[in-house]
C-alpha atoms as a PDB file:
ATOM      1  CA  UNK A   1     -10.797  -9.911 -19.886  1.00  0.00           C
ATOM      2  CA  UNK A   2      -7.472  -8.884 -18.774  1.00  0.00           C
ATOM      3  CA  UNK A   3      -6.440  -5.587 -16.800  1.00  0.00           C
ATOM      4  CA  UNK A   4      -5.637  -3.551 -20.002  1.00  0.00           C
ATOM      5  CA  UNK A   5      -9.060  -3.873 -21.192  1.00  0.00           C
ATOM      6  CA  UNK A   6     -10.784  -3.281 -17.503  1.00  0.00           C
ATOM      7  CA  UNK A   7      -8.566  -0.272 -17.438  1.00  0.00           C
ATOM      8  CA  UNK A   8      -9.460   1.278 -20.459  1.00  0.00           C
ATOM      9  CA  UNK A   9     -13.303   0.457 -19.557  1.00  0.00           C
ATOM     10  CA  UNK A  10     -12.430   1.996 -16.198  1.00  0.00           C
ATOM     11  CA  UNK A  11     -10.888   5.559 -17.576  1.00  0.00           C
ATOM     12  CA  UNK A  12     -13.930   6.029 -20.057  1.00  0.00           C
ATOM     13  CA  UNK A  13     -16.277   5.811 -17.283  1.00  0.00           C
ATOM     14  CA  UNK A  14     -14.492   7.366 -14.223  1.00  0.00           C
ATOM     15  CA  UNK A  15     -15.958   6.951 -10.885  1.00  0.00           C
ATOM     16  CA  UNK A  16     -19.815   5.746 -11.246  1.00  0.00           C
ATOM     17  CA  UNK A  17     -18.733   2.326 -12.879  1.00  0.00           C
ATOM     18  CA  UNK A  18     -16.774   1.780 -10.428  1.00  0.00           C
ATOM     19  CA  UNK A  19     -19.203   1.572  -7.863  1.00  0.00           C
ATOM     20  CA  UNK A  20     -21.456  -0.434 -10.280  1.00  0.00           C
ATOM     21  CA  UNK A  21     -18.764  -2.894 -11.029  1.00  0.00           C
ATOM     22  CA  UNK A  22     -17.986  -3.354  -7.190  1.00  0.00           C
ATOM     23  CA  UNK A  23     -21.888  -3.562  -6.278  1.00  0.00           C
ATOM     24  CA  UNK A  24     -22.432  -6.121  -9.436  1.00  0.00           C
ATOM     25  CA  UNK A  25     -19.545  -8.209  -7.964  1.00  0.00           C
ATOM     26  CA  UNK A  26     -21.124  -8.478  -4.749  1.00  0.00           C
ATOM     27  CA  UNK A  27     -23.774  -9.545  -6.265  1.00  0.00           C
ATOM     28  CA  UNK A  28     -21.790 -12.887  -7.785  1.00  0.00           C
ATOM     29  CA  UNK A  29     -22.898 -10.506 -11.830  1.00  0.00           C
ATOM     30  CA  UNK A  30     -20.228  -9.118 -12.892  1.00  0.00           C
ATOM     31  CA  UNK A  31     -18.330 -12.091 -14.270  1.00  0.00           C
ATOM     32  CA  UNK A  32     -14.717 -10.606 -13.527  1.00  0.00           C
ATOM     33  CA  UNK A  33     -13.852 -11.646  -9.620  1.00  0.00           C
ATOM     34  CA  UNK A  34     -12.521  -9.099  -7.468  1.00  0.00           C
ATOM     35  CA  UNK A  35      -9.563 -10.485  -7.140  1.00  0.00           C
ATOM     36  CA  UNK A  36      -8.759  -8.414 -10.791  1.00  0.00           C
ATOM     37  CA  UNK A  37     -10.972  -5.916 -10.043  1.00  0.00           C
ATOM     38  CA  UNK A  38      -9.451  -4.881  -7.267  1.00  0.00           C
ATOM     39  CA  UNK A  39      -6.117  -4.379  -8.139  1.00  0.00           C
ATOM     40  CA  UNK A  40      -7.178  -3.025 -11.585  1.00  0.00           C
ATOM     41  CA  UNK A  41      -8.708  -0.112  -9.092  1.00  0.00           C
ATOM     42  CA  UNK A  42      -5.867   0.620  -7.516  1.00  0.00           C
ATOM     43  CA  UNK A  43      -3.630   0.981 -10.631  1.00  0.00           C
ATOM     44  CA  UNK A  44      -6.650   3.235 -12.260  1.00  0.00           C
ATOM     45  CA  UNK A  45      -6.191   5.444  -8.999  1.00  0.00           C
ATOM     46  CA  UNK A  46      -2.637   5.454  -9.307  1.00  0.00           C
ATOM     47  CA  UNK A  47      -2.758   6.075 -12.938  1.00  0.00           C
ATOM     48  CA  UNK A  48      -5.250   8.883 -12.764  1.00  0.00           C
ATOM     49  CA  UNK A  49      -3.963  10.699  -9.373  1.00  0.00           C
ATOM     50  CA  UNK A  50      -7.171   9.814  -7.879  1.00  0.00           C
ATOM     51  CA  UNK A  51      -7.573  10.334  -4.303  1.00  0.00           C
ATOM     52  CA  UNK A  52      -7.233   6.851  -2.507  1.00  0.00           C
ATOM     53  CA  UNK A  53      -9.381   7.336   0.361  1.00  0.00           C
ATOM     54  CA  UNK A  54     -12.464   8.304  -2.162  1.00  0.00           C
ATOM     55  CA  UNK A  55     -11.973   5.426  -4.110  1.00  0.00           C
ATOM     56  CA  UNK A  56     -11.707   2.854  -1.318  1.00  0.00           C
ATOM     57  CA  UNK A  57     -15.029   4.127   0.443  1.00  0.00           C
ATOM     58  CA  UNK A  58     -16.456   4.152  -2.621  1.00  0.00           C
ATOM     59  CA  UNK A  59     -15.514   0.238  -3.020  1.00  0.00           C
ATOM     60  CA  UNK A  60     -16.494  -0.635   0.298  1.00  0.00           C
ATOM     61  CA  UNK A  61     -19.763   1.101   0.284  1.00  0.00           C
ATOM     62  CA  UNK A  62     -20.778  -0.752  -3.276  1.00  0.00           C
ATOM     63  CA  UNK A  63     -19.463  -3.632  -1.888  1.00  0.00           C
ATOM     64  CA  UNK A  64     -21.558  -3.781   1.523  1.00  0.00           C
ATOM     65  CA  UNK A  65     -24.980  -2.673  -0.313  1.00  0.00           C
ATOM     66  CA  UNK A  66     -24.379  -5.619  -2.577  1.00  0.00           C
ATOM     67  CA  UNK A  67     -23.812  -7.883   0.134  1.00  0.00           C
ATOM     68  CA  UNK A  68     -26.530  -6.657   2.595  1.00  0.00           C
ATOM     69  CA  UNK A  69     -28.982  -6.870  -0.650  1.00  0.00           C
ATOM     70  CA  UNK A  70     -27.679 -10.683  -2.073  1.00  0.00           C
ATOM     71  CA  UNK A  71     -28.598 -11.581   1.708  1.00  0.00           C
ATOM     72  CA  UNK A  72     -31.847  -9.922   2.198  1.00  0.00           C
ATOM     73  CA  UNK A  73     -33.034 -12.054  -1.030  1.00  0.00           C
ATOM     74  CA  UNK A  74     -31.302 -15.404   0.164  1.00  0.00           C
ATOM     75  CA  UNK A  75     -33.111 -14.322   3.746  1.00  0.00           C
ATOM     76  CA  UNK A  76     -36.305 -14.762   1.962  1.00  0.00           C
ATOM     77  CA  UNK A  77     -35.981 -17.039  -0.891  1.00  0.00           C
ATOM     78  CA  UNK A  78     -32.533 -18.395  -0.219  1.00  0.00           C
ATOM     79  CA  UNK A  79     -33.632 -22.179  -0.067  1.00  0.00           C
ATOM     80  CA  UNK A  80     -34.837 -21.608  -3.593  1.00  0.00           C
ATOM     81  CA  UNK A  81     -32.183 -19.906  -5.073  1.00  0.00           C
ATOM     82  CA  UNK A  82     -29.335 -22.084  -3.601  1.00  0.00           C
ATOM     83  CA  UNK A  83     -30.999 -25.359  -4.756  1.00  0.00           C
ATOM     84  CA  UNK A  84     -31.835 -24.356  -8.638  1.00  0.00           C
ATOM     85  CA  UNK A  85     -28.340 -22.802  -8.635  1.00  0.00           C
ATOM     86  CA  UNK A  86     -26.528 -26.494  -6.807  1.00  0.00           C
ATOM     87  CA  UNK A  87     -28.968 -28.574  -9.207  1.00  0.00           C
ATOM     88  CA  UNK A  88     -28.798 -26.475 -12.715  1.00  0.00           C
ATOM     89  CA  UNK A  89     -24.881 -25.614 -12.349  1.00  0.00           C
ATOM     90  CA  UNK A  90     -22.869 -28.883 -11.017  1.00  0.00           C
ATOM     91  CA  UNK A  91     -19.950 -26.892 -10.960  1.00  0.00           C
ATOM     92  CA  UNK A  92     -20.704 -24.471  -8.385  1.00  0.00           C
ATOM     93  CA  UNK A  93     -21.174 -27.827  -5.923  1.00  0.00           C
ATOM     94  CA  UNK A  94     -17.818 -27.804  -4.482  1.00  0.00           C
ATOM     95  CA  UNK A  95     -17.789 -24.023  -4.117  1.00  0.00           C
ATOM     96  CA  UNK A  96     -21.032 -24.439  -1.970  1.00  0.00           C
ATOM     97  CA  UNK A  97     -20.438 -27.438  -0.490  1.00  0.00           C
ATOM     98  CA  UNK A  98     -17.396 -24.928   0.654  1.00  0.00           C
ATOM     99  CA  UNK A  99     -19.048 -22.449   2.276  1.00  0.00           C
ATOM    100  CA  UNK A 100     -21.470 -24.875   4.067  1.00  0.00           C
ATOM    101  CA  UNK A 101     -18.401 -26.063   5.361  1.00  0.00           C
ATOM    102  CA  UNK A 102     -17.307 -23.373   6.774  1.00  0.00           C
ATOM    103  CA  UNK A 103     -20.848 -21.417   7.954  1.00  0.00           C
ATOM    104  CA  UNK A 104     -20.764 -25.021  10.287  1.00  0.00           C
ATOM    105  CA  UNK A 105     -17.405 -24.487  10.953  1.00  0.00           C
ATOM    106  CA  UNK A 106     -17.302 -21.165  12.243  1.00  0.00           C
ATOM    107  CA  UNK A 107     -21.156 -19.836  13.010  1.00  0.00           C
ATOM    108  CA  UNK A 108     -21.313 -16.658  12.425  1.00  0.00           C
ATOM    109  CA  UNK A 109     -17.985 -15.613  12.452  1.00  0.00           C
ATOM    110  CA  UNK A 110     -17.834 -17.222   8.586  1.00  0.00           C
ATOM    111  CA  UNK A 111     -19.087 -13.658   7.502  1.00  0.00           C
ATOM    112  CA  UNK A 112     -15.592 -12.494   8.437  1.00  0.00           C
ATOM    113  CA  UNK A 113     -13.707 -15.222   7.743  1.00  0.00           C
ATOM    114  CA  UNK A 114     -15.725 -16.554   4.116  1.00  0.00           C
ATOM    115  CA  UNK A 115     -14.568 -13.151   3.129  1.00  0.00           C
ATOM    116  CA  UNK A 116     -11.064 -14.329   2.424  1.00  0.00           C
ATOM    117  CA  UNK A 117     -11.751 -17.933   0.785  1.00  0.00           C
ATOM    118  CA  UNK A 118     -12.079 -17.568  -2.659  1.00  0.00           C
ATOM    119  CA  UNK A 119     -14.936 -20.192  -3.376  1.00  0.00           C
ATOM    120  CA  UNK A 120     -16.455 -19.738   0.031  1.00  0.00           C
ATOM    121  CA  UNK A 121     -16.575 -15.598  -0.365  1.00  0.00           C
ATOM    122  CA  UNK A 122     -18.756 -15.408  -3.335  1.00  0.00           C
ATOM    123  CA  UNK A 123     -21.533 -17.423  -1.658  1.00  0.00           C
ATOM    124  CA  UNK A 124     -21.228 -16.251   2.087  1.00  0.00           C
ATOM    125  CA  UNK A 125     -24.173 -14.281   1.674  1.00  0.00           C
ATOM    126  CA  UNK A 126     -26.380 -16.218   0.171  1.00  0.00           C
ATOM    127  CA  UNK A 127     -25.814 -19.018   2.710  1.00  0.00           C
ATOM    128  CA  UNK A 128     -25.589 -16.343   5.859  1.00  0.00           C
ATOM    129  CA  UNK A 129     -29.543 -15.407   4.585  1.00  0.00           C
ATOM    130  CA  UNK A 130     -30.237 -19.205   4.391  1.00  0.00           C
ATOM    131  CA  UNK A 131     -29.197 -19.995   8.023  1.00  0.00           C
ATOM    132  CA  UNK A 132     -30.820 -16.883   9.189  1.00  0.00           C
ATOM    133  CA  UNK A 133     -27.822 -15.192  10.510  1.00  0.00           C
ATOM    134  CA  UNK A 134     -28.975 -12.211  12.391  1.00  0.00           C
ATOM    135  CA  UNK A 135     -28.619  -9.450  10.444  1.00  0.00           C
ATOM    136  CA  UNK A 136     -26.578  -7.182  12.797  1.00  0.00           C
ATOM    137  CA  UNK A 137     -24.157 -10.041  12.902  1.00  0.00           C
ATOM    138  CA  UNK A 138     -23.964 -10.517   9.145  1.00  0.00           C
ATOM    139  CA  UNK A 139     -23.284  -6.617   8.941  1.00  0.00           C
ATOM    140  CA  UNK A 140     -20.709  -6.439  11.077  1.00  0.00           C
ATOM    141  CA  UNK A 141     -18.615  -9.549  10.439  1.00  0.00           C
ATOM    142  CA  UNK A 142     -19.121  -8.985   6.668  1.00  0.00           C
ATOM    143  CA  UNK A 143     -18.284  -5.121   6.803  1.00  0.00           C
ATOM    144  CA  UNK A 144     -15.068  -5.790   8.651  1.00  0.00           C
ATOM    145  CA  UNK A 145     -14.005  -8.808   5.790  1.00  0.00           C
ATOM    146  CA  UNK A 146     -15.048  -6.204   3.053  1.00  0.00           C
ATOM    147  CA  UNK A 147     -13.148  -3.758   4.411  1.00  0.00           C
ATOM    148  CA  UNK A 148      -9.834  -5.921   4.810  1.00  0.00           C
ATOM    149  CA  UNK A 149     -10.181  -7.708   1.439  1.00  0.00           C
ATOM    150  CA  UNK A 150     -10.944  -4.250  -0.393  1.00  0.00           C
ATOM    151  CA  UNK A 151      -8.087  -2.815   1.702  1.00  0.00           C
ATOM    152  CA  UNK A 152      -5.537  -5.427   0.678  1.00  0.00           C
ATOM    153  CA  UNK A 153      -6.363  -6.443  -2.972  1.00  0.00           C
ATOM    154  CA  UNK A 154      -6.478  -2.215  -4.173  1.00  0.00           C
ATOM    155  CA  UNK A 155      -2.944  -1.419  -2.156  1.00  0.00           C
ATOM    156  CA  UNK A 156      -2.038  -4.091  -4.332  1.00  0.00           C
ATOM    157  CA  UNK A 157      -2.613  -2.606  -7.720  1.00  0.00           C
ATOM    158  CA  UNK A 158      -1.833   1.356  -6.016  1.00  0.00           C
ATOM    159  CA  UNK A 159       1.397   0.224  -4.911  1.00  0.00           C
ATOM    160  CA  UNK A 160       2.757  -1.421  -8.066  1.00  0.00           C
ATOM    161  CA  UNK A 161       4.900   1.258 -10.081  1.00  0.00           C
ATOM    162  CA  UNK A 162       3.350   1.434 -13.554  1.00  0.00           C
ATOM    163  CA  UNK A 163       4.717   3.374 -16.707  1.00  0.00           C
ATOM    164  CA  UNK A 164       2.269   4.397 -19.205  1.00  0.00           C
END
């Protein structure tokens, strides 16, 4: 899928998919990473003289209820999930074996910083439920990555001059 064809998906469906597309991508379902989504966001606001602000909180907000619920399940069955997922797909090993790396690393401060490694983000959750990271902790260092990651990557696609 390239950022034509998100675009296009984007327009036809205004505002609501965004916030599903955002929440499923927190969520490690929506199979496009949000390192295109992102961008493709910004553009779309650009593009349709949406107001920036909106759309970000919008992001951030689908963003953080993904996050808080992908932990709240690997909180309670995260030992489960994370070894059918390391056993059934080898090639999500080195991605995990990743973000255990850095949860030992830094503690709980990997909340924040997981949010900008691309292998280590997509799983930060899952492995913050499995270590029991208290949940005020995981809020607030995760909320503050969300918000610089969502921040960064739609400025991106806003800020690039497009003619259509």
């Amino acid at each position: 899928m390239n950022i034509e064809e998100v675009l296009s998906i984007l327009s036809s469906h205004s505002i609501f998919i965004i916030f599903v597309i955002m929440f499923l991508e927190s969520l490690n379902l929506s199979c496009i990473p949000s390192t295109i989504l992102l961008p493709t966001i910004g553009i779309f606001i650009t593009i349709n003289n949406l107001n920036f602000f909106n759309v970000f909180l919008l992001t951030i907000s689908a963003s953080i209820l993904g996050n808080i619920i992908f932990y709240l399940i690997a909180y309670k069955f995260g030992s489960k999930i994370y070894d059918y997922l390391y056993n059934k797909f080898p090639k999500l090993q080195k991605a995990f074996n990743k973000t255990m790396e850095v949860s030992q690393k830094y503690g709980n401060k990997a909340c924040l910083i997981g949010r900008f490694i691309p292998p280590v983000r997509s799983f930060i959750s899952l492995i913050a439920g499995i270590f029991k990271i208290k949940f005020k902790e995981f809020f607030l260092y995760s909320s503050i990555g969300i918000f610089i990651w969502d921040l960064i990557l739609i400025l991106i696609g806003y800020l690039i001059p497009i003619s259509y």
